[in-house]
Structure formats: C-alpha cells, structure tokens
Protein backbone atom coordinates (compact mmCIF):
# COMPACT_ATOMS: atom_id res chain seq x y z
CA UNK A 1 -28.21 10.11 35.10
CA UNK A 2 -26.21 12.14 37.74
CA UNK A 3 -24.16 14.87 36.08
CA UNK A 4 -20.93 15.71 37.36
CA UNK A 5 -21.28 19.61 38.45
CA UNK A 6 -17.83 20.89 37.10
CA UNK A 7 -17.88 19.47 33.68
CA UNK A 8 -21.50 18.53 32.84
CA UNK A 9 -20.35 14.59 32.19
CA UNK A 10 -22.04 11.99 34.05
CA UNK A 11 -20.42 9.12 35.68
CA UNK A 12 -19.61 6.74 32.94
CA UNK A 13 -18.21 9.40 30.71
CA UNK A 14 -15.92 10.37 34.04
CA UNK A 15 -14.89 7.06 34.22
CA UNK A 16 -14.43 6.46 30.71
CA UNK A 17 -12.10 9.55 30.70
CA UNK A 18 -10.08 8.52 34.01
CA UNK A 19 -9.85 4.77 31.96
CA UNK A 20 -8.30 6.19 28.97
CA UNK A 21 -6.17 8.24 30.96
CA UNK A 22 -4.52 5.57 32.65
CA UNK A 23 -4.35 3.80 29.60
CA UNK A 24 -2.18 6.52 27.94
CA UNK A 25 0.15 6.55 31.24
CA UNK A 26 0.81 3.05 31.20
CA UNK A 27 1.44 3.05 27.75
CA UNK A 28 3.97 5.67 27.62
CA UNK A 29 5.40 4.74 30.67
CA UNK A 30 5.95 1.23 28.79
CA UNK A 31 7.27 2.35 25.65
CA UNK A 32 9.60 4.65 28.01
CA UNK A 33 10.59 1.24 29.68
CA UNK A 34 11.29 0.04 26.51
CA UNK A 35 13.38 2.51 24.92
CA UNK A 36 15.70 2.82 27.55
CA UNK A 37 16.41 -0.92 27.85
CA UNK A 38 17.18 -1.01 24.19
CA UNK A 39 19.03 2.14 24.33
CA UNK A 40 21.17 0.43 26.90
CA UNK A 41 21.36 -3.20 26.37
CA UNK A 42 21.94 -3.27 22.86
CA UNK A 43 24.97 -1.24 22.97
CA UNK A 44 26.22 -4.17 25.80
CA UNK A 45 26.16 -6.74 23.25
CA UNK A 46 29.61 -7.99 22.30
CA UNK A 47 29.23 -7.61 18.01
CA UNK A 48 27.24 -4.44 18.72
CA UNK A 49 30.76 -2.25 17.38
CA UNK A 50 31.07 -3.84 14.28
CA UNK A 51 27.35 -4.11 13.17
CA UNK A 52 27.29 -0.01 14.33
CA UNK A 53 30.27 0.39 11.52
CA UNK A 54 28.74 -1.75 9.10
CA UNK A 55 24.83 -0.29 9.30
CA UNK A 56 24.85 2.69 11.35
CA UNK A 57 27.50 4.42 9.94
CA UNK A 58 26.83 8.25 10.12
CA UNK A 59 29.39 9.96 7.57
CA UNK A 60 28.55 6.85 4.97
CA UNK A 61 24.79 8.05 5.92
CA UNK A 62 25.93 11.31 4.79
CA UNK A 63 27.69 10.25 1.72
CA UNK A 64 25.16 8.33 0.06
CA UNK A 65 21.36 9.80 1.54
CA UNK A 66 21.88 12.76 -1.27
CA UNK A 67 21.98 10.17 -4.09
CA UNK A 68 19.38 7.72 -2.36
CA UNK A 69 16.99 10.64 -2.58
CA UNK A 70 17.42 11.15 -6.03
CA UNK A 71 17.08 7.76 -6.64
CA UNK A 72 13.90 7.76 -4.81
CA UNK A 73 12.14 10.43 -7.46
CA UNK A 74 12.61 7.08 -9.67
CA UNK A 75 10.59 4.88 -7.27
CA UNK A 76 8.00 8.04 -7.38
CA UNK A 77 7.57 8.52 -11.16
CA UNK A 78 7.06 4.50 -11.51
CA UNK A 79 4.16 5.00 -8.62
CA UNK A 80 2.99 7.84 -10.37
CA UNK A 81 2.25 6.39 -13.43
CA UNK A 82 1.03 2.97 -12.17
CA UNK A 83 -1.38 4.14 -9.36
CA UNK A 84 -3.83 5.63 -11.71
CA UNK A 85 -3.62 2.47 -14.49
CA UNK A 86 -3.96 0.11 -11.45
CA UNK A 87 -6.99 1.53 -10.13
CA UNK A 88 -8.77 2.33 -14.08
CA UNK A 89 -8.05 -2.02 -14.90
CA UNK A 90 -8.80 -3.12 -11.06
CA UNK A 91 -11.85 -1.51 -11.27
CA UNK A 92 -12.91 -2.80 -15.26
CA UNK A 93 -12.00 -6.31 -13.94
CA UNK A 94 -14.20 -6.08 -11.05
CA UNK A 95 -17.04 -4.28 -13.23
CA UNK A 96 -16.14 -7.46 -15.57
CA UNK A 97 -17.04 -10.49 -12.81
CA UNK A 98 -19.93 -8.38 -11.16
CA UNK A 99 -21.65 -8.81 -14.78
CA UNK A 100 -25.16 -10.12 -14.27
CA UNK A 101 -25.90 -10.31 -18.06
CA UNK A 102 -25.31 -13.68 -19.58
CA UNK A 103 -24.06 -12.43 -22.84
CA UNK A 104 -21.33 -11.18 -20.80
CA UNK A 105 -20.20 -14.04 -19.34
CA UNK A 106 -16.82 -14.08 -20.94
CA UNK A 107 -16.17 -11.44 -19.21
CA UNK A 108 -16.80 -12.68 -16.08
CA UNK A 109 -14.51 -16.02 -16.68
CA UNK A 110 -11.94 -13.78 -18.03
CA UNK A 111 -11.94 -11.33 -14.98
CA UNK A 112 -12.02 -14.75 -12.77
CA UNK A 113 -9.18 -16.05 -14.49
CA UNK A 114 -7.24 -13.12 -14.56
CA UNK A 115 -7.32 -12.26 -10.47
CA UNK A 116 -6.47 -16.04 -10.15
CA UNK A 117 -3.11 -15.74 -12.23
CA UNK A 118 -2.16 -12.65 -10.65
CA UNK A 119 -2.75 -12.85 -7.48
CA UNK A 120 -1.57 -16.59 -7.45
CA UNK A 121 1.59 -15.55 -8.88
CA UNK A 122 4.32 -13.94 -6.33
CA UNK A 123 4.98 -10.29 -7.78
CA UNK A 124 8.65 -10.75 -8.19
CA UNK A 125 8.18 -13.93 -10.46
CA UNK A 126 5.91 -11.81 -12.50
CA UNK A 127 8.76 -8.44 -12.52
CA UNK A 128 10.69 -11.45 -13.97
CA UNK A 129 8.42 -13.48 -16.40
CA UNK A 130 7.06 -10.11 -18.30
CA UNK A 131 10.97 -7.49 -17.58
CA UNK A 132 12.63 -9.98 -19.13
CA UNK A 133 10.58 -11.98 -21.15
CA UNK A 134 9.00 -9.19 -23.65
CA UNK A 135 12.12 -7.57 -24.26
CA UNK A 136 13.33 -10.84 -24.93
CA UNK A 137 11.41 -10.35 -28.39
CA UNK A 138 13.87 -7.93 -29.57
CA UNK A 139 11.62 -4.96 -29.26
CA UNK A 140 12.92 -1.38 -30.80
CA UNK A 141 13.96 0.99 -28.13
CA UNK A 142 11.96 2.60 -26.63
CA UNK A 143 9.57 -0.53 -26.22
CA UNK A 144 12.25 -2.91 -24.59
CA UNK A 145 12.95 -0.43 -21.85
CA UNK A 146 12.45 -2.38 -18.48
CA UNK A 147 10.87 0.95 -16.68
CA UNK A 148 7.77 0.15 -19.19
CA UNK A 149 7.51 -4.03 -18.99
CA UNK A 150 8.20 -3.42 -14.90
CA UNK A 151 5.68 -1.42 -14.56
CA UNK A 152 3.03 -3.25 -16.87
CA UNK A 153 4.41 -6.42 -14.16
CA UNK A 154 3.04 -3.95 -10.88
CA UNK A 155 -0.36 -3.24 -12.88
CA UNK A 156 -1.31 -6.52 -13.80
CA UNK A 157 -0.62 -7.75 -10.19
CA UNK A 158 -1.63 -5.08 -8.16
CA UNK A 159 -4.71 -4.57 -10.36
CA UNK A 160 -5.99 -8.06 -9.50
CA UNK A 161 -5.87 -7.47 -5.93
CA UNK A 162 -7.34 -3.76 -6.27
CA UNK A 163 -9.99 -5.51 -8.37
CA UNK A 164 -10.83 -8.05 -5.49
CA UNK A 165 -11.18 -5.15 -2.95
CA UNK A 166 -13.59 -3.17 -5.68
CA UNK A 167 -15.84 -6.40 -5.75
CA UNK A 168 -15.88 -6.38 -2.04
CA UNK A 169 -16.73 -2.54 -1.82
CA UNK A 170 -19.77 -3.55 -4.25
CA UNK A 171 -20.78 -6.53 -2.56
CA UNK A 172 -21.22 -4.40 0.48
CA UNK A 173 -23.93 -2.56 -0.85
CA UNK A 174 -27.04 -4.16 -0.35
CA UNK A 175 -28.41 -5.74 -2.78
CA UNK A 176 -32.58 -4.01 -2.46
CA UNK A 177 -30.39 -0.34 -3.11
CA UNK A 178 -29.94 -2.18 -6.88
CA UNK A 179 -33.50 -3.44 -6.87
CA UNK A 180 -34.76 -0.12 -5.46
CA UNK A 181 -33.16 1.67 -8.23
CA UNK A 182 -34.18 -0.48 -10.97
CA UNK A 183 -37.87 -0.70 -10.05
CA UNK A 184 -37.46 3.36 -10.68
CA UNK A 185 -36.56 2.66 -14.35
CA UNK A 186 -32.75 2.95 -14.20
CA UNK A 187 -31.03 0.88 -16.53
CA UNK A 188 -28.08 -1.87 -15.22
CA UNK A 189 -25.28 0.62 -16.19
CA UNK A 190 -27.11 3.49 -14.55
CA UNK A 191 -27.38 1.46 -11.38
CA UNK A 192 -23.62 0.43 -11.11
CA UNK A 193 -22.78 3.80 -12.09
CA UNK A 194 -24.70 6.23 -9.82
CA UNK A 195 -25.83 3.90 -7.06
CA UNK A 196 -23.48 1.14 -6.62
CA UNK A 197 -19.77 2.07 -7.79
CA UNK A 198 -20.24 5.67 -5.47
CA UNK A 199 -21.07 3.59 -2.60
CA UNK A 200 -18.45 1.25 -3.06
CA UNK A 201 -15.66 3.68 -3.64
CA UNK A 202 -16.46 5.15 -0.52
CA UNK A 203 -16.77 2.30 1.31
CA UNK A 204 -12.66 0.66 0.38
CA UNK A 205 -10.81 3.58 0.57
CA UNK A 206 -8.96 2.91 3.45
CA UNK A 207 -7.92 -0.76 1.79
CA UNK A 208 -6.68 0.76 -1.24
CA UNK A 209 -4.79 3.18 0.21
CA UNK A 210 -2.97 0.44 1.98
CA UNK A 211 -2.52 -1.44 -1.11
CA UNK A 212 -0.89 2.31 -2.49
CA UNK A 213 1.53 2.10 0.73
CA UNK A 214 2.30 -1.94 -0.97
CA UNK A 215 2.90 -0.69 -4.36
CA UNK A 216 5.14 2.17 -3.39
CA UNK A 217 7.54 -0.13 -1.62
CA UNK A 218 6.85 -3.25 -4.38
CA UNK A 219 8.53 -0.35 -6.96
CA UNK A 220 11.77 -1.62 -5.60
CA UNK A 221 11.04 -5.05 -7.44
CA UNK A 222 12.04 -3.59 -10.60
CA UNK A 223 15.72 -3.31 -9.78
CA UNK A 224 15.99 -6.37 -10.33
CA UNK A 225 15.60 -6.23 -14.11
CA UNK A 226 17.28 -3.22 -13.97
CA UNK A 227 15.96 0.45 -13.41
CA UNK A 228 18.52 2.42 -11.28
CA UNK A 229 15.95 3.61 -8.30
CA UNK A 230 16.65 3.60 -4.30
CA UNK A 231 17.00 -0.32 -3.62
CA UNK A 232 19.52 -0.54 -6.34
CA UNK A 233 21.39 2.81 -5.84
CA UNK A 234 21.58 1.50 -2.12
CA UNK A 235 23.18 -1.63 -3.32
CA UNK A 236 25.73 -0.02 -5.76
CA UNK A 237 27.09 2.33 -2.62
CA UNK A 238 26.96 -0.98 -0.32
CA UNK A 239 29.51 -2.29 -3.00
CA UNK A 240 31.46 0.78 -3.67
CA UNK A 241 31.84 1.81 0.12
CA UNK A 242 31.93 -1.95 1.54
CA UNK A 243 29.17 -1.02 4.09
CA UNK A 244 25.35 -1.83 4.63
CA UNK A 245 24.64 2.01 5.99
CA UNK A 246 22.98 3.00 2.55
CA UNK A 247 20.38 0.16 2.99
CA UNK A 248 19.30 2.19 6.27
CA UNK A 249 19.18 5.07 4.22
CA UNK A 250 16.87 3.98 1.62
CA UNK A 251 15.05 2.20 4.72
CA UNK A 252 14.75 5.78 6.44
CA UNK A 253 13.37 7.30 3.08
CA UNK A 254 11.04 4.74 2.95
CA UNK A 255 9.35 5.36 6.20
CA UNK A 256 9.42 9.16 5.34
CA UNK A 257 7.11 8.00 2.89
CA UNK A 258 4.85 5.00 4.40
CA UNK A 259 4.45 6.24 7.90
CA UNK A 260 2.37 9.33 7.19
CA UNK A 261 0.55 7.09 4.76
CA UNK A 262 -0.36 4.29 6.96
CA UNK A 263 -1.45 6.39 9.83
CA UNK A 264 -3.82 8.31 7.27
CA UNK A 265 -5.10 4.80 6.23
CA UNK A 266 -5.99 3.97 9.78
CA UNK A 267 -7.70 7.31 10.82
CA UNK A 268 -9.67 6.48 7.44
CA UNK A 269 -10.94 3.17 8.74
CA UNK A 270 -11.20 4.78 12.13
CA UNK A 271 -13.86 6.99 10.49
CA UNK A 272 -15.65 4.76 8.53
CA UNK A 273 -15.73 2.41 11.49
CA UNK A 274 -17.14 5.57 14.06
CA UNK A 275 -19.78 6.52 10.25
CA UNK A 276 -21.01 2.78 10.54
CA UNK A 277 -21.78 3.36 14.26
C-alpha cells in the first residue's frame, strides 16, 4: 500500500485521520450551536427570573456550599466503609451460586435467593424496611444508630448486584481454562482462586466501578431515616433560607465527584474493549 511521503501513513490511515477530524469540528461546532441557544433562549422565557432566584441564587450558593461540603465528608465515610463490605459479600455470594459441588447446594439456593430479594426490592424500600425496622427492637445505643442499619440496607442491595456482575466476570472465562487447570492436578478452590477469580476481576472492573459511581450517590438514601449528610443538609437550608439554590449545590458537589469517575469507567472499558481486539 502507497505511503504518503510526508508522514509515512498510507491512504486509509490519511483518510481515517481527515474523518475524525471532521468529526471533532462538527461536533464542537454543534455543542457551540448549542450552548449559545441555551445561553440565550432560556433567559427569554417569561418565569426564567423567578426560577433564577429560587435555584440559581449565587450569595445563597455562597451561604450554604461551606456546610454542603461538610456534609458531604458524611456521604464519604458511609462509601468508605460500605465499598469494601459490598465487594468482600458480592463476591462470597457469587463464589456461593458458582458452586459445582452438590454438598454445597444450599449455598447455591441461598445465594439465588438472596440476589432475587435484593435486587427485586427498590433500595429505598429496603433503607426503610431494615433503618427503621431493627432499631425498632429497642437496640442499646450504639446498635440503633441509623448510620449502621443504613448502611447494612446499601450492602445487602448493592452486594446482590455486585455479586451478579462477579458471576458474569466468571462466566466469561472459558470454561477448558478450568478443565485445563484441573487436568494439571489443581484442586476446585485452587482453580477459582488462581485461574478463574484473577481473570474475572480483571475482566468487570469497569462495571463495578460504575456500580461505585451508584452507591456514592444511593448514600443520599439514608437521609431519609435520618443521618445529617449533603441531601439532607441541602434540604434543611432549602427550609431555613426558603430557596432551592442549596439543592444545586449539593448537585454541583456531586458531579465534582461522579464526573471524573465515570469518565475513568469509560476509558476502562475503552481499554478492555481495544485488549479484546
């Protein structure tokens, strides 16, 4: 094939270059087109004054972002601790239903049954059934503290889905690696463990690090039973300062947050998509 004499690429990668080129202009130029319509229609629309005072309010932005960002270290330190507990039970439930030995068939119906509940069950329902419920017992303090039964809500549901995704990522392994490995003498548990489980890891990273974009947002759930974080400190200065501003606040703290996230999710399934290639 002809090389081009300038830049040693032939013509298909010349084209392929001039394509995406043209692609990014239009693009921009759309998203220019875009912006500027917005930026000037939607101030032309006749409630457009009052919903800026109510939700774009800059010195109630001022007032309350200080305290939303506080809040927000109480979103974190839920996520903190329930990250690491939903990934240890997602993964033991789908080790549980990828049994193969009959004696552990129990385990299987039990890991069934529990990714059916949880999953089946919207999370909020469940922030309500188990936040309100068990301290309902009249637990000692510190065990009726809704931080702890909230959070225990988020694992159990999150875990069920993280558990689903862990079963795919072993699925996905083909099945002759397992009986390559066990015609060398490795046990069942030595299989899963070094051939299988690294494999699948690897293989739904990028899945569970959208489900860790979910969960940080889903920490919001709890205010509802009562732990003072962003969504709730937002709605306390809504009520105090008669104005929806804060909920843009916590909004803008949450993108902070997600947006690096997400984009880091898709350049991981950008890679594993160019790896399969």
């Amino acid at each position: 094939m002809a090389n081009d004499e300038a830049g040693g690429l032939s013509r298909r990668e010349r084209y392929e270059k001039q394509q995406r080129r043209r692609s990014s202009l239009i693009a921009a130029a759309s998203t220019l087109i875009v912006l500027v319509a917005l930026v000037v229609l939607v101030p032309m629309a006749p409630g457009w004054e009052k919903v800026q005072k109510s939700f774009f309010n800059g010195a109630v932005l001022a007032k309350s972002f200080p305290k939303l960002l506080d809040a927000f270290k109480i979103n974190l330190m839920i996520f903190a601790w329930s990250a690491p507990a939903i990934a240890v039970l997602g993964l033991l439930i789908a080790l549980a239903r990828d049994a193969k030995s009959p004696a552990l068939f129990p385990l299987r119906i039990f890991g069934a049954a529990f990714t059916d509940v949880f999953r089946g069950v919207p999370v909020i329902l469940t922030v309500y059934l188990i936040g309100f419920g068990i301290p309902g017992l009249g637990l000692p303090r510190p065990w009726n503290s809704p931080y702890i039964w909230g959070s225990l809500a988020l694992i159990l549901t999150y875990s069920a889905y993280v558990a689903e995704i862990f079963r795919a990522g072993i699925d996905s392994v083909h099945h002759s690696q397992r009986s390559a490995a066990l015609s060398l003498g490795l046990s069942e548990r030595q299989v899963m463990r070094d051939v299988i489980l690294p494999q699948a890891v690897r293989n739904v990273v990028p899945s569970q690090m959208n489900m860790l974009i979910a969960l940080q947002k889903d920490v919001s759930l709890l205010s509802f039973i009562g732990p003072v974080e962003i969504f709730r400190q937002a709605g306390v200065f809504k009520s105090l300062l008669a104005n929806f501003t804060p909920y843009v606040g916590a909004a803008i703290i949450f993108l902070i947050v997600t947006i690096p996230a997400t984009r880091y999710a898709d350049y991981l399934m950008a890679r594993q998509t160019r790896e399969r290639r």
